[in-house]
N, C-alpha and C. Protein backbone atom coordinates (compact mmCIF):
# COMPACT_ATOMS: atom_id res chain seq x y z
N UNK A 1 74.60 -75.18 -56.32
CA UNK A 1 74.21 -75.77 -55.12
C UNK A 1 75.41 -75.98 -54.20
N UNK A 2 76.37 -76.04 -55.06
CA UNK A 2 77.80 -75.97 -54.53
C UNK A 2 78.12 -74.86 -53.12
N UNK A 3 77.35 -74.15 -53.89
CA UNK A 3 78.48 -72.68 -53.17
C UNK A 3 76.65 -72.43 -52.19
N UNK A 4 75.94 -73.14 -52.05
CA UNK A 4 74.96 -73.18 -50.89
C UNK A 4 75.43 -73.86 -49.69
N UNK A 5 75.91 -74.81 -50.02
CA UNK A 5 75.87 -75.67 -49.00
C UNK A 5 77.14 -75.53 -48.34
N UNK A 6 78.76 -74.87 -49.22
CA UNK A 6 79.31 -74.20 -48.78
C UNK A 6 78.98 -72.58 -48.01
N UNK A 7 78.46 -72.28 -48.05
CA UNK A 7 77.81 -70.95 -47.09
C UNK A 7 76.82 -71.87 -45.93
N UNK A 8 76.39 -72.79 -46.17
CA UNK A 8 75.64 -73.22 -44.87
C UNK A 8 76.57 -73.90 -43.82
N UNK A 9 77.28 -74.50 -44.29
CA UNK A 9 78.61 -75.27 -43.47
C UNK A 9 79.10 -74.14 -42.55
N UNK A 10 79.69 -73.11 -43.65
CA UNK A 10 80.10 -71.95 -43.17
C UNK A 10 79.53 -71.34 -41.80
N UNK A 11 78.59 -71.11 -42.13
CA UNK A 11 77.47 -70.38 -41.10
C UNK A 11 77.62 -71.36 -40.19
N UNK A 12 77.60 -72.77 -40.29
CA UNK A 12 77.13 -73.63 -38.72
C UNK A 12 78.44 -73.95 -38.44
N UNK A 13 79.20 -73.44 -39.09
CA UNK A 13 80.62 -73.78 -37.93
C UNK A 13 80.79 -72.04 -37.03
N UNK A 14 80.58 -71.07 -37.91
CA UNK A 14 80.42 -69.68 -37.35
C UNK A 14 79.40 -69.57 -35.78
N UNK A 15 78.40 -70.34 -35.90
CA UNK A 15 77.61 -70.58 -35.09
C UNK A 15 77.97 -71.44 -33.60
N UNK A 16 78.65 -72.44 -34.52
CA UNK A 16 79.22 -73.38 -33.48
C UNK A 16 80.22 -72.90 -32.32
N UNK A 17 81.13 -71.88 -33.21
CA UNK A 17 81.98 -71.30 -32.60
C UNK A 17 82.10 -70.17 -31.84
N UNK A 18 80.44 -69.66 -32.36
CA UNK A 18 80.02 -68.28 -31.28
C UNK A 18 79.95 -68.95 -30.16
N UNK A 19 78.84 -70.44 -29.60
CA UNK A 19 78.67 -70.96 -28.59
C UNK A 19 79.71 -71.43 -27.85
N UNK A 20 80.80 -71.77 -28.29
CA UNK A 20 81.91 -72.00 -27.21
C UNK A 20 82.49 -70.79 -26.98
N UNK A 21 82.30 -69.99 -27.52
CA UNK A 21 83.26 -68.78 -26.46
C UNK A 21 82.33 -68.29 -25.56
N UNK A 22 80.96 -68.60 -25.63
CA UNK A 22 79.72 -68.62 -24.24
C UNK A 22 80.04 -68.99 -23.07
N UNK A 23 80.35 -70.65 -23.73
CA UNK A 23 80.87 -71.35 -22.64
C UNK A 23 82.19 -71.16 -21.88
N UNK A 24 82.98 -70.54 -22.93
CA UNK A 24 84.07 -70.23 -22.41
C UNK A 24 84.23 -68.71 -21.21
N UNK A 25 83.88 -68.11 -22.20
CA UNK A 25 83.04 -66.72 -20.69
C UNK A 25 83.02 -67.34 -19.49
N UNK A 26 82.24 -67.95 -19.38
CA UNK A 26 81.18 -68.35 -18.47
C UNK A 26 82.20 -69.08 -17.53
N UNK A 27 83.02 -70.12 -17.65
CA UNK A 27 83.81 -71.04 -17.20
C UNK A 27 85.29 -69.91 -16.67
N UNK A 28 85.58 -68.84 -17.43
CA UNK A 28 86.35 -67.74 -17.10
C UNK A 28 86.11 -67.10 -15.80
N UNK A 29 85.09 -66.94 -15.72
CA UNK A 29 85.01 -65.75 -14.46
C UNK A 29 85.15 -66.65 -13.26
N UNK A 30 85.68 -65.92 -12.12
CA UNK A 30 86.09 -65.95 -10.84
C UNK A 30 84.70 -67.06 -10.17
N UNK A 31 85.25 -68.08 -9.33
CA UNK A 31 84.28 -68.56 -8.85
C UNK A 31 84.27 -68.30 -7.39
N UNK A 32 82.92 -67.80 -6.69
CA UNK A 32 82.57 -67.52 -5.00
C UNK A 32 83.74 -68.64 -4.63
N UNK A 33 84.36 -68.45 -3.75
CA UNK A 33 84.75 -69.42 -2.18
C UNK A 33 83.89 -69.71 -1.62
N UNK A 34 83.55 -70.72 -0.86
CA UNK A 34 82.71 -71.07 0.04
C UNK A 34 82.46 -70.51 1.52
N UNK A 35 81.24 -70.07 1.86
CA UNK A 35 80.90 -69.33 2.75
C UNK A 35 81.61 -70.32 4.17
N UNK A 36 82.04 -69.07 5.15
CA UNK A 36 82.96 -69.65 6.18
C UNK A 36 81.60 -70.89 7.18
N UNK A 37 81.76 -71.52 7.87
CA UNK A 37 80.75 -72.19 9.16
C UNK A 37 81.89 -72.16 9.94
N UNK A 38 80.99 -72.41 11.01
CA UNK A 38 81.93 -71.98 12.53
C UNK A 38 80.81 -73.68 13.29
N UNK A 39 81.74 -73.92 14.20
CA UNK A 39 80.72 -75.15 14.36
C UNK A 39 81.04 -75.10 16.32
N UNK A 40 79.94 -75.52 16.79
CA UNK A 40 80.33 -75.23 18.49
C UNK A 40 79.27 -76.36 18.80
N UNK A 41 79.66 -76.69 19.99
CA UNK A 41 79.12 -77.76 20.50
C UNK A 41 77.69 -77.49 21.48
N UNK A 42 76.58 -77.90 21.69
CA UNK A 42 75.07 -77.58 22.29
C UNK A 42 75.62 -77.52 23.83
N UNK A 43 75.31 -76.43 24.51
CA UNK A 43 75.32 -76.29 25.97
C UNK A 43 73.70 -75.87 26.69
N UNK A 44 73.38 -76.84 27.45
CA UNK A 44 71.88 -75.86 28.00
C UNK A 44 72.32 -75.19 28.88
N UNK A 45 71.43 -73.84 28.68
CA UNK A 45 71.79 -72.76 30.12
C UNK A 45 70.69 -71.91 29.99
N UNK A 46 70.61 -71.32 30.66
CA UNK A 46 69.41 -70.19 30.68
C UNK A 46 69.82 -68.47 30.27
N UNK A 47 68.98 -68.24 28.68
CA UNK A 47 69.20 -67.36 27.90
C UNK A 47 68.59 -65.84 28.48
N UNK A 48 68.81 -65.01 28.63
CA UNK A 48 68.27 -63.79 28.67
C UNK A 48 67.17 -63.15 27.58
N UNK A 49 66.18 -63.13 28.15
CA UNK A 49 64.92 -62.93 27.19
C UNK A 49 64.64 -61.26 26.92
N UNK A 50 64.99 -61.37 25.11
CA UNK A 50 64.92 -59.87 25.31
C UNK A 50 63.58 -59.42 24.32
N UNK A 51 62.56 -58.30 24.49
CA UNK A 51 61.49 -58.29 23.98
C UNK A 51 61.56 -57.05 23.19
N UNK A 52 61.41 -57.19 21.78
CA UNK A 52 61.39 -56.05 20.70
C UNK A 52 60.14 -55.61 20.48
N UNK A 53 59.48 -54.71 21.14
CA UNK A 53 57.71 -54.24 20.99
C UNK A 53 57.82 -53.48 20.34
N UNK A 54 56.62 -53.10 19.89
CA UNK A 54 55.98 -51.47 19.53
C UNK A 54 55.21 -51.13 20.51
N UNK A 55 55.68 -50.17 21.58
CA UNK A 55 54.93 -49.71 22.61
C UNK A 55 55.10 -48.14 22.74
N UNK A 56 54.46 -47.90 23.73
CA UNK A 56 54.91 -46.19 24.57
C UNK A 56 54.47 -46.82 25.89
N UNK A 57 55.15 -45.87 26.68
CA UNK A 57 55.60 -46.43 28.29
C UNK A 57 54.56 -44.76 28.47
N UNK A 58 53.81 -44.50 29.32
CA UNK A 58 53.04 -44.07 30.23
C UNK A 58 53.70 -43.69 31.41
N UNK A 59 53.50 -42.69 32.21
CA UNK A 59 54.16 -42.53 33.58
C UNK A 59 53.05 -42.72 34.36
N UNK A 60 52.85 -43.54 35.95
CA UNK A 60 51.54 -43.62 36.13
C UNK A 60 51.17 -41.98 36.88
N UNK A 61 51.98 -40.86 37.37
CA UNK A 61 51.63 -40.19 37.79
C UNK A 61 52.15 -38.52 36.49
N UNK A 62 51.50 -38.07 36.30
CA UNK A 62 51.93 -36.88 35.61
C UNK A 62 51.71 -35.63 36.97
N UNK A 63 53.10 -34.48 36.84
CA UNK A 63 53.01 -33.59 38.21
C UNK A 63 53.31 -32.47 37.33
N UNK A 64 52.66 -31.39 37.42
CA UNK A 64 53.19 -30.07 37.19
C UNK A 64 53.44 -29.26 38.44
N UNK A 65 54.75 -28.58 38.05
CA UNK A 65 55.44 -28.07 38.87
C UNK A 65 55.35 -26.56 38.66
N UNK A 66 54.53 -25.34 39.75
CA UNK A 66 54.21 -24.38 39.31
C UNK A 66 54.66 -23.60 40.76
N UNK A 67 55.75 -22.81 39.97
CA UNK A 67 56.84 -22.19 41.19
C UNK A 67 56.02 -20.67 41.58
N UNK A 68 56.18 -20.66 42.61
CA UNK A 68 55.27 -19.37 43.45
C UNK A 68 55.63 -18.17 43.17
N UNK A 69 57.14 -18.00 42.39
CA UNK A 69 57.96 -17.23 42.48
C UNK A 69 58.55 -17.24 41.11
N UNK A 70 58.64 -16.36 40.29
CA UNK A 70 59.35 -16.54 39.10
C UNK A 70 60.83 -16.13 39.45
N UNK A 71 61.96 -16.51 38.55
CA UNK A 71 63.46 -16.67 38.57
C UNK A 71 63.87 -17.74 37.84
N UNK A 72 65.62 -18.10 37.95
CA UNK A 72 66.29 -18.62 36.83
C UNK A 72 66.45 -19.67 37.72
N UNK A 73 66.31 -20.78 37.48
CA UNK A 73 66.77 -21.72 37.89
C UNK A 73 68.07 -22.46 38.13
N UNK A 74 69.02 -22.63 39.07
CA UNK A 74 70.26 -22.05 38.78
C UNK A 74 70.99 -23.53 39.14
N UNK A 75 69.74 -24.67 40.10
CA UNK A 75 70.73 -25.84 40.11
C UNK A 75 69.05 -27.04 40.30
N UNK A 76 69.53 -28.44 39.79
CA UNK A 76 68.65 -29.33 39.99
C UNK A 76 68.89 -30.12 40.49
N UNK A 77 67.76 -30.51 41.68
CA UNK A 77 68.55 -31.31 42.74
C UNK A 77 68.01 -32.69 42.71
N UNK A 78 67.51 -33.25 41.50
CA UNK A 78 67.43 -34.71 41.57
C UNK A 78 67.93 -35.28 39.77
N UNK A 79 67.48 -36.26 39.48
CA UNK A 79 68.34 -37.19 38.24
C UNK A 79 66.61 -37.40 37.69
N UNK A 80 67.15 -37.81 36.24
CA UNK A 80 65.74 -38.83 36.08
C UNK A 80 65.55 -39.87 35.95
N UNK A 81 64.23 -40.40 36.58
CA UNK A 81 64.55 -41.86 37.03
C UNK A 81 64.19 -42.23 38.92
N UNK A 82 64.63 -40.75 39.31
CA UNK A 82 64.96 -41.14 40.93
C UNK A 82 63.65 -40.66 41.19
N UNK A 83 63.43 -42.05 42.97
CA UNK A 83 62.12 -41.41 43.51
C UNK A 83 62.92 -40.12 44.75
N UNK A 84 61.71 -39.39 44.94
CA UNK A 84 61.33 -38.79 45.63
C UNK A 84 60.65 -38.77 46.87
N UNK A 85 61.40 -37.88 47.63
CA UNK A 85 60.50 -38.13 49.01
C UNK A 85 60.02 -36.71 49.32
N UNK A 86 58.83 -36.89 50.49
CA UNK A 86 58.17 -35.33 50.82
C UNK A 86 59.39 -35.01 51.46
N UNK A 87 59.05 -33.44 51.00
CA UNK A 87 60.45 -32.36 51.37
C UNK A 87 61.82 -32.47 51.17
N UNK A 88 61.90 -33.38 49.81
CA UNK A 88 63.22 -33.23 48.84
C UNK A 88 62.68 -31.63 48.02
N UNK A 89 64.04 -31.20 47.83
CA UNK A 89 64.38 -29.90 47.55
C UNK A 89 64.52 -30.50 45.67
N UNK A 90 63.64 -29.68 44.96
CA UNK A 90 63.54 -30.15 43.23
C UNK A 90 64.69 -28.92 42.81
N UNK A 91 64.47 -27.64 43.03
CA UNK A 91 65.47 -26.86 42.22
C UNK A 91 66.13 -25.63 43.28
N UNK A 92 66.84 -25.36 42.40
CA UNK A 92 67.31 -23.64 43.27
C UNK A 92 66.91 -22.91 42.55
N UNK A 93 66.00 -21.79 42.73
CA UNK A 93 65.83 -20.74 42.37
C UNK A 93 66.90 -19.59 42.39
N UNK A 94 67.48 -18.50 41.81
CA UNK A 94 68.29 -17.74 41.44
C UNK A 94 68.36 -16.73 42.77
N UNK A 95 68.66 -17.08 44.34
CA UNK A 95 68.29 -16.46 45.44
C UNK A 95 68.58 -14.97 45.24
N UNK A 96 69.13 -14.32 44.47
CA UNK A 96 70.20 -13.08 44.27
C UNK A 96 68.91 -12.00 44.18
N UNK A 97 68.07 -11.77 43.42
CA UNK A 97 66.85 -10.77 43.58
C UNK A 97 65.83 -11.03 44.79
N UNK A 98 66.09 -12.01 45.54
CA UNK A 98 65.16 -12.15 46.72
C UNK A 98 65.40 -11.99 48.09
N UNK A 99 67.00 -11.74 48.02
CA UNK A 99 67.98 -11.54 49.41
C UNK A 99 67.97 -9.74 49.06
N UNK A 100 67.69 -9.06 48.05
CA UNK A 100 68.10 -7.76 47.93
C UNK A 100 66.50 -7.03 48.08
N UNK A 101 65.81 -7.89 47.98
CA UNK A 101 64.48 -7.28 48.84
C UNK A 101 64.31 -7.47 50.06
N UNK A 102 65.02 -8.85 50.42
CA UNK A 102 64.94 -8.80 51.89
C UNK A 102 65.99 -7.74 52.13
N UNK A 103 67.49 -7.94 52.25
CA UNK A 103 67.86 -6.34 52.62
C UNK A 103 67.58 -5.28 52.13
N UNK A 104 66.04 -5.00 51.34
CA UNK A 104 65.76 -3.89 51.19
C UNK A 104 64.59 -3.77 52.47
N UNK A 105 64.00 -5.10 52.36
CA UNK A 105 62.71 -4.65 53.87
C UNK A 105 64.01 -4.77 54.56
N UNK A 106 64.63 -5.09 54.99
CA UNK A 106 65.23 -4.90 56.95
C UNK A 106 65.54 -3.46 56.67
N UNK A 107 66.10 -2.99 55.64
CA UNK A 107 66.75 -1.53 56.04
C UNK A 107 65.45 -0.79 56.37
N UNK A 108 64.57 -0.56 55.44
CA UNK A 108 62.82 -0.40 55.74
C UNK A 108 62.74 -0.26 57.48
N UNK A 109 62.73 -1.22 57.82
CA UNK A 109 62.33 -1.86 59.10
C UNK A 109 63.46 -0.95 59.82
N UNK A 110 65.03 -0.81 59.90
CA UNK A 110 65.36 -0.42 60.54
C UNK A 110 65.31 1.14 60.90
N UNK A 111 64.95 1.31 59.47
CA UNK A 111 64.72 2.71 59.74
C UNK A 111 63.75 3.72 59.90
N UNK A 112 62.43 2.49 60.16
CA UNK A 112 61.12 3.05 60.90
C UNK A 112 61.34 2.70 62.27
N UNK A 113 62.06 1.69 62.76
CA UNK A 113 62.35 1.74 64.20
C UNK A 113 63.39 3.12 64.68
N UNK A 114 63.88 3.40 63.93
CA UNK A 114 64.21 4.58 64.25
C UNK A 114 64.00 5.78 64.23
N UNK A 115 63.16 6.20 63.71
CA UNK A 115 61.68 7.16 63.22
C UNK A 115 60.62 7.10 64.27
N UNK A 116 60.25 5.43 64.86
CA UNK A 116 59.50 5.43 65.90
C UNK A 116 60.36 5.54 67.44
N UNK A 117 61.73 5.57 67.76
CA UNK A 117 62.40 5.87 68.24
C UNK A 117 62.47 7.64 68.96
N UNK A 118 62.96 7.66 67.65
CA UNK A 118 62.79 9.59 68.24
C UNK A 118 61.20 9.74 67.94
N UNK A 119 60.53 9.44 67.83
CA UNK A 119 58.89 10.15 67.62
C UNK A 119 58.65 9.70 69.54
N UNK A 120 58.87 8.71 69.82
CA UNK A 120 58.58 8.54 71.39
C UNK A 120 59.32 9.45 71.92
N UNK A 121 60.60 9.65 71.56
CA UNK A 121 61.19 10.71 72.52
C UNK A 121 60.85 12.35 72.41
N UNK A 122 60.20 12.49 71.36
CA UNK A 122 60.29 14.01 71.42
C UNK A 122 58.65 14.24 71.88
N UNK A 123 58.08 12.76 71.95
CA UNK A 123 56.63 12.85 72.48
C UNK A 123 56.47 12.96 74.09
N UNK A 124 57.45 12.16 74.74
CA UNK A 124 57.62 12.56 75.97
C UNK A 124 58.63 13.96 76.72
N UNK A 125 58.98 14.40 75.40
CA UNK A 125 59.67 15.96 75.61
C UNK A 125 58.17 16.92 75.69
N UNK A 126 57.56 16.08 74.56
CA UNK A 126 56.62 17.52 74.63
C UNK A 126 55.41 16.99 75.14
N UNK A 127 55.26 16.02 76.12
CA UNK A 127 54.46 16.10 77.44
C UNK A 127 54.84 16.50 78.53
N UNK A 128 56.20 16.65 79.02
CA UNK A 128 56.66 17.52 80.05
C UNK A 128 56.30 19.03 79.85
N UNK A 129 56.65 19.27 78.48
CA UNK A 129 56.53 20.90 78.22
C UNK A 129 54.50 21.43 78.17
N UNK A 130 53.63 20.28 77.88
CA UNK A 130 52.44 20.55 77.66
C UNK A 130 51.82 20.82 79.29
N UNK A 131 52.85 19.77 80.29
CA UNK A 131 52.30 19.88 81.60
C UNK A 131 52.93 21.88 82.38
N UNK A 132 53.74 22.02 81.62
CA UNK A 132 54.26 23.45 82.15
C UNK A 132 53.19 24.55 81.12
N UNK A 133 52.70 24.17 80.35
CA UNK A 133 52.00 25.08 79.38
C UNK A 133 52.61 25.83 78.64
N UNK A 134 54.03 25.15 77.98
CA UNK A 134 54.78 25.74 77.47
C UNK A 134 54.70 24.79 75.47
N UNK A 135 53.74 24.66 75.47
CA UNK A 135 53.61 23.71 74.55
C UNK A 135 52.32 24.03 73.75
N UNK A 136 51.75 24.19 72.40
CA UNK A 136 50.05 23.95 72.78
C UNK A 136 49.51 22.78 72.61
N UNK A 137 48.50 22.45 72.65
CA UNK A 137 47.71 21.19 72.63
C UNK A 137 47.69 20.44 71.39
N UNK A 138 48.31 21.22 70.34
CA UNK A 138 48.13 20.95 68.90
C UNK A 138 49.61 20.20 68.66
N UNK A 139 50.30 20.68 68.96
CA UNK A 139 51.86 20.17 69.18
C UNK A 139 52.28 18.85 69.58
N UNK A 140 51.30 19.12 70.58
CA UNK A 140 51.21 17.71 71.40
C UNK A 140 50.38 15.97 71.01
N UNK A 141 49.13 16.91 70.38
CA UNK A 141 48.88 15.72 69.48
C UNK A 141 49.23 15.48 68.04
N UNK A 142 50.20 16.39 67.29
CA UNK A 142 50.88 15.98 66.49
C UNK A 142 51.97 15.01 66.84
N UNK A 143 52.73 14.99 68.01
CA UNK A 143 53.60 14.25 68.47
C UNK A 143 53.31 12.78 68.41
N UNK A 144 51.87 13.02 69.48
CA UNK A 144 51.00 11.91 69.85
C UNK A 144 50.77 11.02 68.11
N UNK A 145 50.47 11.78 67.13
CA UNK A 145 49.96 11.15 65.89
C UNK A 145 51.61 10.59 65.15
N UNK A 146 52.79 11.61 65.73
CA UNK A 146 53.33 11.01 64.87
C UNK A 146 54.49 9.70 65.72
N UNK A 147 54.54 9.09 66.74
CA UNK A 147 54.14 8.33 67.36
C UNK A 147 53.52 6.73 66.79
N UNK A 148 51.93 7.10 66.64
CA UNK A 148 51.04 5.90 66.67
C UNK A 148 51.99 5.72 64.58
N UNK A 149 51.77 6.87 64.05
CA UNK A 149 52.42 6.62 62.31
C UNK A 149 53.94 5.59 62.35
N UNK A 150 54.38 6.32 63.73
CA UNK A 150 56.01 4.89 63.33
C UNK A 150 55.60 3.77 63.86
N UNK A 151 54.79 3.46 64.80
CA UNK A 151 54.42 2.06 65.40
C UNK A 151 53.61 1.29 63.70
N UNK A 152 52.78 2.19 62.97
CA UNK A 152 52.43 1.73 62.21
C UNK A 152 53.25 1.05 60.91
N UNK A 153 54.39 2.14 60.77
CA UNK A 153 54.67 1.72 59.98
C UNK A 153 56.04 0.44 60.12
N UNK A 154 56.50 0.88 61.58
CA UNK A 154 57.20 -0.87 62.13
C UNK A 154 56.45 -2.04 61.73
N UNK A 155 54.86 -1.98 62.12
CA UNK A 155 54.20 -3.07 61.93
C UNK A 155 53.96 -3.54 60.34
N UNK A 156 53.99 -2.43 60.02
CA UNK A 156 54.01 -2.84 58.04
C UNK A 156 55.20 -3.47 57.79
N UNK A 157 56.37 -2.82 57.76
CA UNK A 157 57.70 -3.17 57.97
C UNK A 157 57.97 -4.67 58.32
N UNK A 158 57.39 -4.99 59.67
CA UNK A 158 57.85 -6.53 59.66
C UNK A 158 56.64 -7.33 58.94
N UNK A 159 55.93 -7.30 58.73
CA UNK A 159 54.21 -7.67 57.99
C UNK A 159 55.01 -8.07 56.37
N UNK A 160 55.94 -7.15 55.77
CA UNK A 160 55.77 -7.11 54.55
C UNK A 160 57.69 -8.17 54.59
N UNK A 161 57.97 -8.34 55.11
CA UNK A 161 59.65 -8.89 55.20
C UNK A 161 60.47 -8.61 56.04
N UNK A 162 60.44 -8.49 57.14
CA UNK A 162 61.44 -7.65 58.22
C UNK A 162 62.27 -8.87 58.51
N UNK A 163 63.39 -9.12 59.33
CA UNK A 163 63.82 -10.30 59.91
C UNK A 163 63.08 -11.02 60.43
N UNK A 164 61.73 -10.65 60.80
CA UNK A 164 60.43 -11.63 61.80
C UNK A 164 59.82 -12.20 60.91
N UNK A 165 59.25 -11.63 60.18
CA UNK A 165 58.40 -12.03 58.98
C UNK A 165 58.58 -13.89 58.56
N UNK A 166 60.41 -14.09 58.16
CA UNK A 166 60.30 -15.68 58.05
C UNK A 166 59.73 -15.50 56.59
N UNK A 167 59.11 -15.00 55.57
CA UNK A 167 58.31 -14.77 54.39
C UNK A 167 59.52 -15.45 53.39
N UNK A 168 61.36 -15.38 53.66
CA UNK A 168 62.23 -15.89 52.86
C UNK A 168 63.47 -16.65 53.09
N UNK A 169 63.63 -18.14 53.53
CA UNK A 169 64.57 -18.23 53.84
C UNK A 169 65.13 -19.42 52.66
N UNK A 170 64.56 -20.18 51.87
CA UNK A 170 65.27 -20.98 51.04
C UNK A 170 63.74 -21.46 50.35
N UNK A 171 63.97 -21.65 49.17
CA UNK A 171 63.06 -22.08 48.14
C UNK A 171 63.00 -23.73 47.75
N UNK A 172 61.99 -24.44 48.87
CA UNK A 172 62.08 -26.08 48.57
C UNK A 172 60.79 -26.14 48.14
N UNK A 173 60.48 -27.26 47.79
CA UNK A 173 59.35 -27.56 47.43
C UNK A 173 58.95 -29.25 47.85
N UNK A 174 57.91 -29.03 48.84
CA UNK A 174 57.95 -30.58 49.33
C UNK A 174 56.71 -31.07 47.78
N UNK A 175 57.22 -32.35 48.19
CA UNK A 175 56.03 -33.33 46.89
C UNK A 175 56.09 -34.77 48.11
N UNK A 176 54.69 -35.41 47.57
CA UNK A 176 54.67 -36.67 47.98
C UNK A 176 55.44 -37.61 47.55
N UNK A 177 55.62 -39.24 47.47
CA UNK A 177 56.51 -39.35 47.18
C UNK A 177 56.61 -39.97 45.51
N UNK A 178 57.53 -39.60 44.90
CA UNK A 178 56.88 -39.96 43.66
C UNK A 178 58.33 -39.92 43.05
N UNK A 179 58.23 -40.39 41.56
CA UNK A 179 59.43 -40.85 40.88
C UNK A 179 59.70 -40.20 39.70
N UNK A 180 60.58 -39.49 38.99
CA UNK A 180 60.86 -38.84 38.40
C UNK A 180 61.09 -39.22 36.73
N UNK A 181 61.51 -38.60 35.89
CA UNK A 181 61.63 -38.68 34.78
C UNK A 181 60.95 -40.56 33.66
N UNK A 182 61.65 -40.72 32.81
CA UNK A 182 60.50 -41.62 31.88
C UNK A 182 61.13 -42.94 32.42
N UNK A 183 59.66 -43.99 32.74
CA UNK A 183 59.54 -45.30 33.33
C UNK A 183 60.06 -45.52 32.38
C-alpha cells in the first residue's frame, strides 16, 4: 500500500506541476498596449451631408446623333457634362474626301462651261454660213443640239456641286438646347 500511495503523491505533484507551467505560458506572452484615444473638444458647425445610395441616374433627354454623311470623325467640339445650344457645332467630320468632290464638281462645271462656250461659237459660225447656203440644214441643227447639250449639262454641273450649289461648306449640326454626357 506503500508503494500506492507513493505513485499517487507522485502523480499529483506531476499534475500539479503540469498546471503551473499553464499558468506560466500564459503570464509569458507579450501583453497588447493600450489602444491610442485622441480627445478634442465639441464645436457646433454645420457638417456637409453626404448620401451613400444604391441608385442609377437617368438622363432626362436621350438624343441620337445620325450623321447625313459617313466619315472619320476627326475633332469633338463639346465636354461631357456641358449644355448645349442650337447651332453649336458637335463634331468635325474628316473634310478631306468632301473638298475633292467638290474640286472634282467645279472642274466638271468648268469644263462644261467651256464646251458650252465654243458650242455657241461655232453655232453662230454656222448660222452665218447656213444664211450664205454654204452649210446644210443638218449641220446646223447639230450645232443648234449641241448648244442646248452644254447648257444642259452646265445646269447638271451646278445642280450636282458647282461653286453655286452651296451643297458643302462645313459640317455642323444644330440641336436644341440640351446637355450632354451622364447627370
Amino acid at each position: 500500500m506503500k508503494t500506492h500511495s507513493l505513485l499517487f503523491v507522485v502523480g499529483l505533484l506531476a499534475v500539479a506541476s503540469g498546471c503551473k507551467r499553464a499558468d506560466a505560458r500564459i503570464q509569458a506572452q507579450p501583453q497588447r498596449p493600450p489602444a491610442p484615444v485622441s480627445i478634442a473638444t465639441a464645436i457646433q458647425q454645420d457638417v456637409p451631408v453626404y448620401l451613400d445610395q444604391i441608385g442609377k441616374n437617368v438622363a432626362p433627354e436621350v438624343v441620337t446623333i445620325q450623321p447625313q454623311v459617313s466619315g472619320r470623325i476627326t475633332a469633338l467640339h463639346f465636354k461631357d457634362g456641358a449644355t448645349l445650344k442650337r447651332g453649336d457645332a458637335l463634331f468635325t467630320i474628316d473634310p478631306r474626301p468632301y473638298r475633292a468632290q467638290l474640286d472634282s464638281a467645279e472642274a466638271s462645271l468648268s469644263r462644261n462651261l467651256a464646251e458650252l462656250e465654243l458650242a455657241r461659237l461655232e453655232f453662230v459660225r454656222v448660222q452665218t454660213l447656213l444664211q450664205t447656203d454654204s452649210i446644210s440644214q443638218q449641220d446646223h441643227d447639230a450645232r443648234r443640239s449641241a448648244v442646248a447639250v452644254s447648257e444642259a449639262q452646265v445646269r447638271l454641273s451646278r445642280s450636282t456641286g458647282g461653286p453655286d450649289s452651296g451643297w458643302w461648306t462645313s459640317a455642323t449640326w444644330s440641336v436644341p438646347a440640351l446637355r450632354t454626357g451622364s447627370w
